[in-house]
Protein backbone atom coordinates (compact mmCIF):
# COMPACT_ATOMS: atom_id res chain seq x y z
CA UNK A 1 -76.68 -134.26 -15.67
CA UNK A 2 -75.46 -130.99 -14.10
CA UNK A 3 -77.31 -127.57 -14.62
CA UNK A 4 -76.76 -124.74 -16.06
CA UNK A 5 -73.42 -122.81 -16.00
CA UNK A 6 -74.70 -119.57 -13.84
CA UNK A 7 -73.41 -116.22 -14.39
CA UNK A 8 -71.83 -116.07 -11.13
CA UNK A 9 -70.33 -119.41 -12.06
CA UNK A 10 -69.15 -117.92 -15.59
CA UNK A 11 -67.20 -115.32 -13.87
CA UNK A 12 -65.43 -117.20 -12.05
CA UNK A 13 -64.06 -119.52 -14.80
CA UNK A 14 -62.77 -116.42 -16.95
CA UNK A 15 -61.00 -115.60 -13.73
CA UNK A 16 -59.56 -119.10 -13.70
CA UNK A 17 -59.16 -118.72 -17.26
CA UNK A 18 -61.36 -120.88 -18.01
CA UNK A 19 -62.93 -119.36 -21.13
CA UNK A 20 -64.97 -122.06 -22.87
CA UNK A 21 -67.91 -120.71 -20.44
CA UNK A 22 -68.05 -117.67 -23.11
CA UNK A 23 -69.87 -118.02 -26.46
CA UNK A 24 -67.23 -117.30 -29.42
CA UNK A 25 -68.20 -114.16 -30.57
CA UNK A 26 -67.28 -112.81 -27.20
CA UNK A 27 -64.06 -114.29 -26.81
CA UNK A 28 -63.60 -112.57 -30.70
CA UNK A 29 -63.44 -108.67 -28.88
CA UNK A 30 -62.65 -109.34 -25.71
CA UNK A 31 -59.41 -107.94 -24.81
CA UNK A 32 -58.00 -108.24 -20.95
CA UNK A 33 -57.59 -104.43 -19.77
CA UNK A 34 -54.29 -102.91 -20.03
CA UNK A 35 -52.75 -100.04 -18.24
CA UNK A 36 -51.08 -97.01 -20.14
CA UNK A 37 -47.71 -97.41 -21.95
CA UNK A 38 -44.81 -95.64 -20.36
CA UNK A 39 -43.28 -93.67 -22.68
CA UNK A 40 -40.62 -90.61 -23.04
CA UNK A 41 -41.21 -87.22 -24.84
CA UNK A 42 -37.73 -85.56 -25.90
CA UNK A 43 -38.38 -81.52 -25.22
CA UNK A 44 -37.35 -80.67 -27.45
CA UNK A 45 -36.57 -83.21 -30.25
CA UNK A 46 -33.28 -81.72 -31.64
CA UNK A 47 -31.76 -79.36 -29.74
CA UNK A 48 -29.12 -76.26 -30.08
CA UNK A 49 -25.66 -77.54 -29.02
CA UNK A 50 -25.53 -75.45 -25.55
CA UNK A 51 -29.44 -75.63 -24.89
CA UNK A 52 -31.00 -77.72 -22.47
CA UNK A 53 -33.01 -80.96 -22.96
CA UNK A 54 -35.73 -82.35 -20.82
CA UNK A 55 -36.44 -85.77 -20.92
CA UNK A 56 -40.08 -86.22 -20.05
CA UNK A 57 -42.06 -88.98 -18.82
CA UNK A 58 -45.60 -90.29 -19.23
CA UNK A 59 -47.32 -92.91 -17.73
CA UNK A 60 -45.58 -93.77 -14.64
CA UNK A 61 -46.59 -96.70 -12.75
CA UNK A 62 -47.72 -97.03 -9.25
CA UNK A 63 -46.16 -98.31 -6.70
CA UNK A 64 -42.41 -98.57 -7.60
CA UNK A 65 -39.06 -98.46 -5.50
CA UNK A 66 -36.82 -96.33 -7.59
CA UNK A 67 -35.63 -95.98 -11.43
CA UNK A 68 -32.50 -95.57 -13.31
CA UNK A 69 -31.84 -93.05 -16.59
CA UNK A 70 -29.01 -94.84 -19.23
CA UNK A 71 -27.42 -94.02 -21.99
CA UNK A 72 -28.24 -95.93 -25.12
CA UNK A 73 -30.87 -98.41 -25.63
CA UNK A 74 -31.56 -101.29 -23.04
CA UNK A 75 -29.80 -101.82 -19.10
CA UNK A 76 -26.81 -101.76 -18.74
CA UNK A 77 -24.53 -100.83 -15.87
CA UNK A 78 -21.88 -99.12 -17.00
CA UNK A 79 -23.90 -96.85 -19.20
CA UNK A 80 -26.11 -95.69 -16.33
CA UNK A 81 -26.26 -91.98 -15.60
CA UNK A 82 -28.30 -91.95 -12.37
CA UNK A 83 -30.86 -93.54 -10.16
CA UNK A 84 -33.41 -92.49 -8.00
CA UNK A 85 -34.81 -94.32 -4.35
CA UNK A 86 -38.61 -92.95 -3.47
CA UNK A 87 -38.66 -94.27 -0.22
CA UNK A 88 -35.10 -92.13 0.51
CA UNK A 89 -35.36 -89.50 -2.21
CA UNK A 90 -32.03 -90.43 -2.53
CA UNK A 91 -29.98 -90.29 -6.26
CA UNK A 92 -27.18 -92.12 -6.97
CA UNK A 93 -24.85 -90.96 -10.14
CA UNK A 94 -23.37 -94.01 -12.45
CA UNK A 95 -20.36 -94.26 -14.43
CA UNK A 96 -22.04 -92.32 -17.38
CA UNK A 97 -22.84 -89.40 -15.23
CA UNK A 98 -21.66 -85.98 -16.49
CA UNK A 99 -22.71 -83.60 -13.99
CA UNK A 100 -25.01 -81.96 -16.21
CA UNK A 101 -27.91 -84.56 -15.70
CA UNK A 102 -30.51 -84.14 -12.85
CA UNK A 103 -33.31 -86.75 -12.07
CA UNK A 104 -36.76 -85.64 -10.74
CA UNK A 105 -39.14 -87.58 -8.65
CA UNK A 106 -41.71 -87.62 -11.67
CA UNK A 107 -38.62 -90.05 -13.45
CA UNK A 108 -37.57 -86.73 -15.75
CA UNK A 109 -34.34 -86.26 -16.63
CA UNK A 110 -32.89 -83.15 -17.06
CA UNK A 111 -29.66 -82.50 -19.49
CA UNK A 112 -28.50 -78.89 -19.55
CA UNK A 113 -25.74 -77.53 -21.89
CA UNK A 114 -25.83 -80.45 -24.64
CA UNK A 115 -23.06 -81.09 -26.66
CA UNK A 116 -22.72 -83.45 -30.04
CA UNK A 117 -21.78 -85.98 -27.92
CA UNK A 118 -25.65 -86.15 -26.30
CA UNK A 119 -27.35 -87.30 -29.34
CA UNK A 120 -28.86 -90.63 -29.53
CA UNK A 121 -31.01 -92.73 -27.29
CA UNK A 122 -32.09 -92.60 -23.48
CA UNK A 123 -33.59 -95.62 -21.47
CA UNK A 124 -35.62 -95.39 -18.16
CA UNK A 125 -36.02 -98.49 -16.28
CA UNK A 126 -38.88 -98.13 -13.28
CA UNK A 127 -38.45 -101.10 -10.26
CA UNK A 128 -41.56 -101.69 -9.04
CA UNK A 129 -42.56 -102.83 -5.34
CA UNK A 130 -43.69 -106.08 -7.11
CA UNK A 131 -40.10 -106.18 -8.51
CA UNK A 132 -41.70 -106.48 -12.13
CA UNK A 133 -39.37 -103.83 -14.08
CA UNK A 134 -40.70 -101.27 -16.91
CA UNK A 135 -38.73 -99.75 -19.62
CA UNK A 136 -39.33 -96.92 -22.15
CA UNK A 137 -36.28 -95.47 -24.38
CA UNK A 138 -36.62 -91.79 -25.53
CA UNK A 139 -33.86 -89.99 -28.13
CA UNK A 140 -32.55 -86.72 -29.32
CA UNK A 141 -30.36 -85.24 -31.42
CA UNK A 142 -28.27 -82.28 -31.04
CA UNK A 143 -26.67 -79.72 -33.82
CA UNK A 144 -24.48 -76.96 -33.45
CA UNK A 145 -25.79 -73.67 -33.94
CA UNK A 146 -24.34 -72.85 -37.14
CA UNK A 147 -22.24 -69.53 -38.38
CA UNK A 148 -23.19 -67.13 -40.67
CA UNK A 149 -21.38 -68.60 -43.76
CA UNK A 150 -19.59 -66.81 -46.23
CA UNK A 151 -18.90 -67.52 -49.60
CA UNK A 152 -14.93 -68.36 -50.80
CA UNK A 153 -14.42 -67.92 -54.91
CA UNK A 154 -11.72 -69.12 -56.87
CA UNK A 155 -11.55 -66.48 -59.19
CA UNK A 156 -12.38 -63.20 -58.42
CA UNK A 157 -11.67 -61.18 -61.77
CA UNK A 158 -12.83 -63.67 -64.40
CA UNK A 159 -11.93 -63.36 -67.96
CA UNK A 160 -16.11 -63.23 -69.77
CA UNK A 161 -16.63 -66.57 -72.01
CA UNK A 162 -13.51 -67.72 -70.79
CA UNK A 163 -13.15 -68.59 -67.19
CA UNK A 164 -15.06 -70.90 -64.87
CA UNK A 165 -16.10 -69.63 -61.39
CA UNK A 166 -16.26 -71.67 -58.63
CA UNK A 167 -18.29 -70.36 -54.94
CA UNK A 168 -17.79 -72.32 -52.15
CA UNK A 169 -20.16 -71.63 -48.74
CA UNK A 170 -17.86 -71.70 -46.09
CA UNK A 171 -17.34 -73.20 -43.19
CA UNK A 172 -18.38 -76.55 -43.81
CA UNK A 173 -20.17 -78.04 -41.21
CA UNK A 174 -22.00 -81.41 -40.62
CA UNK A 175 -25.88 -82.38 -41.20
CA UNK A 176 -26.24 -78.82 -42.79
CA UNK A 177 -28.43 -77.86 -46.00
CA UNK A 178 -27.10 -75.56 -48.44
CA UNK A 179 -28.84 -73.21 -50.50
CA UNK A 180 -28.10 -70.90 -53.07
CA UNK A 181 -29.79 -67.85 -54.46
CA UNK A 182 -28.82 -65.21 -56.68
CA UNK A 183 -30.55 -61.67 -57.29
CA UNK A 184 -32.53 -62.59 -54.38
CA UNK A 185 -34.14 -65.55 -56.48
CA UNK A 186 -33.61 -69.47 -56.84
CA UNK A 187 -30.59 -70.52 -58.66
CA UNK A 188 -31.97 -70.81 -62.65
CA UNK A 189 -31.89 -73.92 -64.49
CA UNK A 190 -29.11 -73.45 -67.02
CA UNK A 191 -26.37 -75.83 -68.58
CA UNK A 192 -23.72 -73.44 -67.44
CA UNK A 193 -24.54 -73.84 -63.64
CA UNK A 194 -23.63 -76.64 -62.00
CA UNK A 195 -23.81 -77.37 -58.10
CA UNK A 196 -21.83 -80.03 -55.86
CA UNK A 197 -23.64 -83.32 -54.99
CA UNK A 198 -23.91 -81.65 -51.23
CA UNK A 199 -24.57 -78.17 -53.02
CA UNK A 200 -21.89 -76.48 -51.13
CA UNK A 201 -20.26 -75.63 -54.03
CA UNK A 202 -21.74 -73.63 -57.46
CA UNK A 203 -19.68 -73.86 -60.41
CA UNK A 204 -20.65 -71.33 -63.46
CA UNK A 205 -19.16 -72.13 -66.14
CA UNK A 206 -18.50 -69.36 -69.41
CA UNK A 207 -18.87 -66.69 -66.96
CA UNK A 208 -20.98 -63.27 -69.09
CA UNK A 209 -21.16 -59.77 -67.92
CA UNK A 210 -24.66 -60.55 -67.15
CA UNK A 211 -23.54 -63.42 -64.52
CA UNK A 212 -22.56 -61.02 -61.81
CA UNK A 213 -25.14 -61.70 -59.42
CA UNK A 214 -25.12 -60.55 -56.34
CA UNK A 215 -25.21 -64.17 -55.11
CA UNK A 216 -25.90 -65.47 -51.25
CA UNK A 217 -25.36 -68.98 -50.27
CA UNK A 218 -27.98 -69.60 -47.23
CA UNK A 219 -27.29 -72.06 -44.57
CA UNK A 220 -29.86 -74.37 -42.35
CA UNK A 221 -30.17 -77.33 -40.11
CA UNK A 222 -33.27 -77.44 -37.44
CA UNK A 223 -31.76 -75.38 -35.02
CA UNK A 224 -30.70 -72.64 -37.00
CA UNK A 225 -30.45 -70.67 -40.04
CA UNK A 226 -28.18 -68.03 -41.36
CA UNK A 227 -27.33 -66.19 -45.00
CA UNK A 228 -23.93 -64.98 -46.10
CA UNK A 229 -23.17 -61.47 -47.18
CA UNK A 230 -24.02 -61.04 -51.11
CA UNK A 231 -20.77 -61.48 -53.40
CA UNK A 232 -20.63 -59.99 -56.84
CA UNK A 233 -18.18 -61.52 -59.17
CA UNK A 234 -15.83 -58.99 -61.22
CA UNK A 235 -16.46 -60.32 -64.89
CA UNK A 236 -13.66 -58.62 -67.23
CA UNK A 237 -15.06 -58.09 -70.35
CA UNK A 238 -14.62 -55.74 -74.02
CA UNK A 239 -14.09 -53.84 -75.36
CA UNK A 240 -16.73 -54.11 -77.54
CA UNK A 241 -16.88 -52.56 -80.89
CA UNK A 242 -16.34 -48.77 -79.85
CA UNK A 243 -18.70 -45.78 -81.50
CA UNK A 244 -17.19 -42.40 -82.37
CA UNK A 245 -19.25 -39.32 -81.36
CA UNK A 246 -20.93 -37.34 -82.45
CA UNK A 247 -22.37 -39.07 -85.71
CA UNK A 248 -21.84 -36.84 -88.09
CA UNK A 249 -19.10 -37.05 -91.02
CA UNK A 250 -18.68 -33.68 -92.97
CA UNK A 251 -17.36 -30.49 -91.31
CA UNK A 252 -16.65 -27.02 -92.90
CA UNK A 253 -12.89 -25.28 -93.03
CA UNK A 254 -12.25 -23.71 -89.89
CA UNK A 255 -14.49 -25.20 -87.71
CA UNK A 256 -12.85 -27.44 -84.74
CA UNK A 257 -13.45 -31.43 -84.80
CA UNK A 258 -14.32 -32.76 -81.44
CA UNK A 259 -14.66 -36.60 -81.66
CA UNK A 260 -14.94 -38.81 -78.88
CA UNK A 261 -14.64 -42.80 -78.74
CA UNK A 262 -16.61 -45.00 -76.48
CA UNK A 263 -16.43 -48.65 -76.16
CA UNK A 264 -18.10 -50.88 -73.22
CA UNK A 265 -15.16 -52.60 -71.58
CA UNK A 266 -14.44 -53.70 -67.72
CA UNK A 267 -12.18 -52.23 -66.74
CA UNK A 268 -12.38 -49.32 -68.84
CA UNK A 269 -10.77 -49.36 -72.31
CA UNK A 270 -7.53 -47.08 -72.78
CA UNK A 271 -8.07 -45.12 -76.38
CA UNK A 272 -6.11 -44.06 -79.06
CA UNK A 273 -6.52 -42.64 -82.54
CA UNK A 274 -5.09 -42.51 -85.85
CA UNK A 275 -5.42 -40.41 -88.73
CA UNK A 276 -5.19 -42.11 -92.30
CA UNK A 277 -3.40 -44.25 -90.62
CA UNK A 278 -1.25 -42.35 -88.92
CA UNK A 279 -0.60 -42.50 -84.95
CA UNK A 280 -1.60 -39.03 -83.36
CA UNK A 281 0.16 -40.32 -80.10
CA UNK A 282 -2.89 -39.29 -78.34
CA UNK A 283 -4.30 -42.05 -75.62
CA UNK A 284 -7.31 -40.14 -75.09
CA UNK A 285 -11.18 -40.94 -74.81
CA UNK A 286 -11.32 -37.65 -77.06
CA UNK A 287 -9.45 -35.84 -80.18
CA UNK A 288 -9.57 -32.18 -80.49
CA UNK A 289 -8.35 -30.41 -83.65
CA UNK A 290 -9.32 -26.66 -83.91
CA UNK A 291 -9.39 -24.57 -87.09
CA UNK A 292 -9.58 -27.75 -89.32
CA UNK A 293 -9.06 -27.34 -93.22
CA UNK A 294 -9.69 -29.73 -96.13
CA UNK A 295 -6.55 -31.70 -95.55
CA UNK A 296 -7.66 -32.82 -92.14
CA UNK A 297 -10.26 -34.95 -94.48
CA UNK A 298 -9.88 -38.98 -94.35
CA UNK A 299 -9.94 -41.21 -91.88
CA UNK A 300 -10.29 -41.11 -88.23
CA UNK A 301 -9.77 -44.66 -86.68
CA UNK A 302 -10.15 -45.00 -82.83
CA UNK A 303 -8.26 -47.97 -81.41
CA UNK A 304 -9.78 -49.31 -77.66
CA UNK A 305 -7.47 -51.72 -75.63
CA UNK A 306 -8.50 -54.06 -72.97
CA UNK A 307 -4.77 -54.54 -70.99
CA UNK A 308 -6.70 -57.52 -68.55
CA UNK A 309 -8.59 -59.24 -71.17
CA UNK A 310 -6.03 -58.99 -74.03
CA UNK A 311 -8.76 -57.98 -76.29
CA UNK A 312 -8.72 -55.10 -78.51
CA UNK A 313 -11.31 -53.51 -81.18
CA UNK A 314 -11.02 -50.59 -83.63
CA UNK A 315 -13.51 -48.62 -85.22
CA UNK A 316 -13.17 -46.02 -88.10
CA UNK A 317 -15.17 -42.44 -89.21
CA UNK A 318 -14.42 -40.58 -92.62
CA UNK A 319 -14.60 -37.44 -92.30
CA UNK A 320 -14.55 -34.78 -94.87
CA UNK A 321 -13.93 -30.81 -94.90
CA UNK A 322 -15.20 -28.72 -97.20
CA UNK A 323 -13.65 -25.25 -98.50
CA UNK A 324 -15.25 -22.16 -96.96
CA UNK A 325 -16.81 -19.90 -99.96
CA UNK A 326 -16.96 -16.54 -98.87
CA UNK A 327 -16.44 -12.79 -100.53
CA UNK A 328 -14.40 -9.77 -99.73
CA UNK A 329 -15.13 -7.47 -96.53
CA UNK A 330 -15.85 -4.25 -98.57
CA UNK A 331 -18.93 -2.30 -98.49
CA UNK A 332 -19.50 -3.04 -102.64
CA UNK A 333 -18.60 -6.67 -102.42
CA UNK A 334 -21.10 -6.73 -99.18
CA UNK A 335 -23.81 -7.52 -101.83
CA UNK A 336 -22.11 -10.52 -103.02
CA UNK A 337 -22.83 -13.82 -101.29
CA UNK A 338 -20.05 -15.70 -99.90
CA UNK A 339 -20.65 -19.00 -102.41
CA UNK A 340 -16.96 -18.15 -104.18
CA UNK A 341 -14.46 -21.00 -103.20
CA UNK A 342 -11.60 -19.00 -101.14
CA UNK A 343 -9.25 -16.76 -102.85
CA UNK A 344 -11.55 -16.07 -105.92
CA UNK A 345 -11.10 -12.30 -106.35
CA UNK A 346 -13.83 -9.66 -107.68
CA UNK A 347 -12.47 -9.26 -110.78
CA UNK A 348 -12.07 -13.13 -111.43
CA UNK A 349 -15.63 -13.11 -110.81
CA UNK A 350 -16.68 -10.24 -113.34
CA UNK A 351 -14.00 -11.55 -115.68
CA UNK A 352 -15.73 -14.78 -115.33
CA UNK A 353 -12.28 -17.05 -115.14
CA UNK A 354 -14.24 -18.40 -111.66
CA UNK A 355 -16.75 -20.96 -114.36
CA UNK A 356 -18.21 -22.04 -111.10
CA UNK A 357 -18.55 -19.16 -108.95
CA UNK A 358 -19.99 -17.30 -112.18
CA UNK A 359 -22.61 -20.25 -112.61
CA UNK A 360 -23.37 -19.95 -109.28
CA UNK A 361 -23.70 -16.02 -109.43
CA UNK A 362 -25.58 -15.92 -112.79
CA UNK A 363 -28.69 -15.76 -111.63
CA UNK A 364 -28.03 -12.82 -108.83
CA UNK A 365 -26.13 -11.18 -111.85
CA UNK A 366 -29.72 -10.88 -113.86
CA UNK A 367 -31.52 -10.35 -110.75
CA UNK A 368 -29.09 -6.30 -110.69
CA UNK A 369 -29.20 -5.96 -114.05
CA UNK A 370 -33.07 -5.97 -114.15
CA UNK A 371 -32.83 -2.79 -112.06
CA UNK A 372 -29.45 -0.90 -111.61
CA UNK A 373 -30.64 1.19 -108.42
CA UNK A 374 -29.71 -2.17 -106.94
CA UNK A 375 -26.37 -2.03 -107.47
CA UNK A 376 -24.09 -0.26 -104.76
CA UNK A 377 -22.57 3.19 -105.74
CA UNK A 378 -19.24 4.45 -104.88
């Protein structure tokens, strides 16, 4: 029988492959050594259209002739951008070569001023001296660097609780996010907003005073970022039910009656009045009447027209005017309180045809009779 199997012995079977020398829970974690994967790092990943990209590479093996940068993914010859000889330090372009692409003798590839057309994949393929090949593929993607947007409405003087306003964020442009925001804030859930399935476009339906924003529509891809000048929707609106000023509703002979009418309304409301009915052909916010007597009593009505909205509203004040009681100017009479309607004499008084005025007087009457040295003298 033949001895042992000897270490020296052993190692020279797993070198031969011959691997039944090795008890089984060796061969379970033993792994043959491996060198490091060659690999490409995109820098950066997505670039600016314009920028430059540098196509960077780890891990390059030893020994090697030369290498070749494509375009696209795998070998192929008439998608090769440029190779490179060590022994020479020679490069040679290929059809695919642009003139923007330089090679380094580290197997980077540099591509300045990018355009759209750059995106996608990259393939290095290393010759070796032993004329075993290695390939790694690298990719990047380029966007444009995007305007500042602006935002395009289809109405801009909507009708309130009647129109339906439409912003678009213009220009459009491809693999771009939209965003919205208005009054600096996220756009509200509401059943009156709506937004496009690519959220370029905000519809708001049953537009309201209160709907006027300002709104911004933002723009972003990974290269860039902009916002678009706020935009404030002119809502036309009112008027509403209009309020004469001031408040009050009974006036004295000979005083003047300043009223004035206002009603909210966008644009502003044109005014007009009428007088128990009446027109006073006055289209003014205000009605002045000076020195106003008891027939100027009854009803004021202020009419406020919207000419852009169509809408119109009407509100209505009674006034009344009372009679000025008063007595006469001379120095006997002086005594008297005015509380006589107008044109009641002295001697209608002391005759008592004035049942009122005397009523009113009867007690000021006692009041000189209980001591005459109250009553004037001529």
């Amino acid at each position: 029988m033949g001895g042992p199997i000897l270490p020296s012995q052993c190692t020279v079977l797993i070198l031969t492959d011959a691997l039944s020398c090795l008890p089984a829970s060796l061969l379970t974690f033993w792994n043959p050594p491996t060198s490091a994967q060659l690999t490409i790092e995109s820098v950066p990943s997505n670039a600016a259209e314009g920028k430059d990209v540098l196509l960077l590479t780890h891990n390059l093996p030893q020994n090697i002739n030369g290498f070749n940068w494509y375009k696209g993914q795998g070998v192929d010859g008439t998608r090769r951008i440029i190779g490179y000889v060590v022994a020479t330090q020679l490069t040679t372009p290929g059809p695919a070569h642009s003139g923007r692409e330089t090679i380094y003798p580290n197997a980077s590839l540099l591509i300045q001023n990018v355009t759209l057309n750059d995106t996608g994949f990259y393939t290095l393929q290393v010759i070796k001296v032993d004329l075993v090949n290695e390939e790694a593929t690298g990719q990047f993607r380029v966007y444009p660097e995007l305007p500042k947007p602006y935002v395009n409405s289809n109405n801009s003087d909507p009708v309130e609780n009647r129109d339906v306003v439409a912003l678009t964020c213009e220009p459009e442009t491809q693999d771009t996010t939209y965003l919205w925001r208005v009054n600096g804030q996220s756009l509200p859930v509401s059943p009156r907003l709506q937004l496009s399935s690519d959220n370029r476009t905000f519809t708001l339906f049953n537009i309201t005073r209160n709907d006027t924003g300002p709104y911004e529509c933002e723009t972003q891809n990974p290269v860039s970022a902009h916002r678009s000048d706020p935009v404030t929707p002119n809502v036309l609106y009112g008027p509403d039910a209009p309020t004469i000023f001031p408040l009050d509703t009974s006036y004295r002979s000979g005083e003047n009656l300043n009223l004035s009418c206002h009603a909210a309304s966008n644009p502003p409301a044109e005014y007009s009045w009428l007088v128990n009915g009446t027109s006073l052909q006055i289209n003014t916010q205000e009605l002045l009447i000076r020195n106003i007597t008891v027939d100027h009593s009854g009803s004021y009505m202020c009419y406020a027209q919207n000419s852009a909205t169509g809408l119109n509203r009407t509100t209505v004040k009674i006034i009344t005017v009372e009679s000025i009681w008063f007595s006469e100017k001379s120095q006997e009479e002086s005594f008297y309180p005015s509380l006589c309607p107008m044109g009641t004499s002295k001697s209608q008084i002391l005759s008592r045809t004035s049942s009122i005025c005397l009523y009113t007087l009867f007690p000021l009457f006692w009041f000189l009779m209980a001591d005459p040295g109250r009553l004037p003298h001529p």
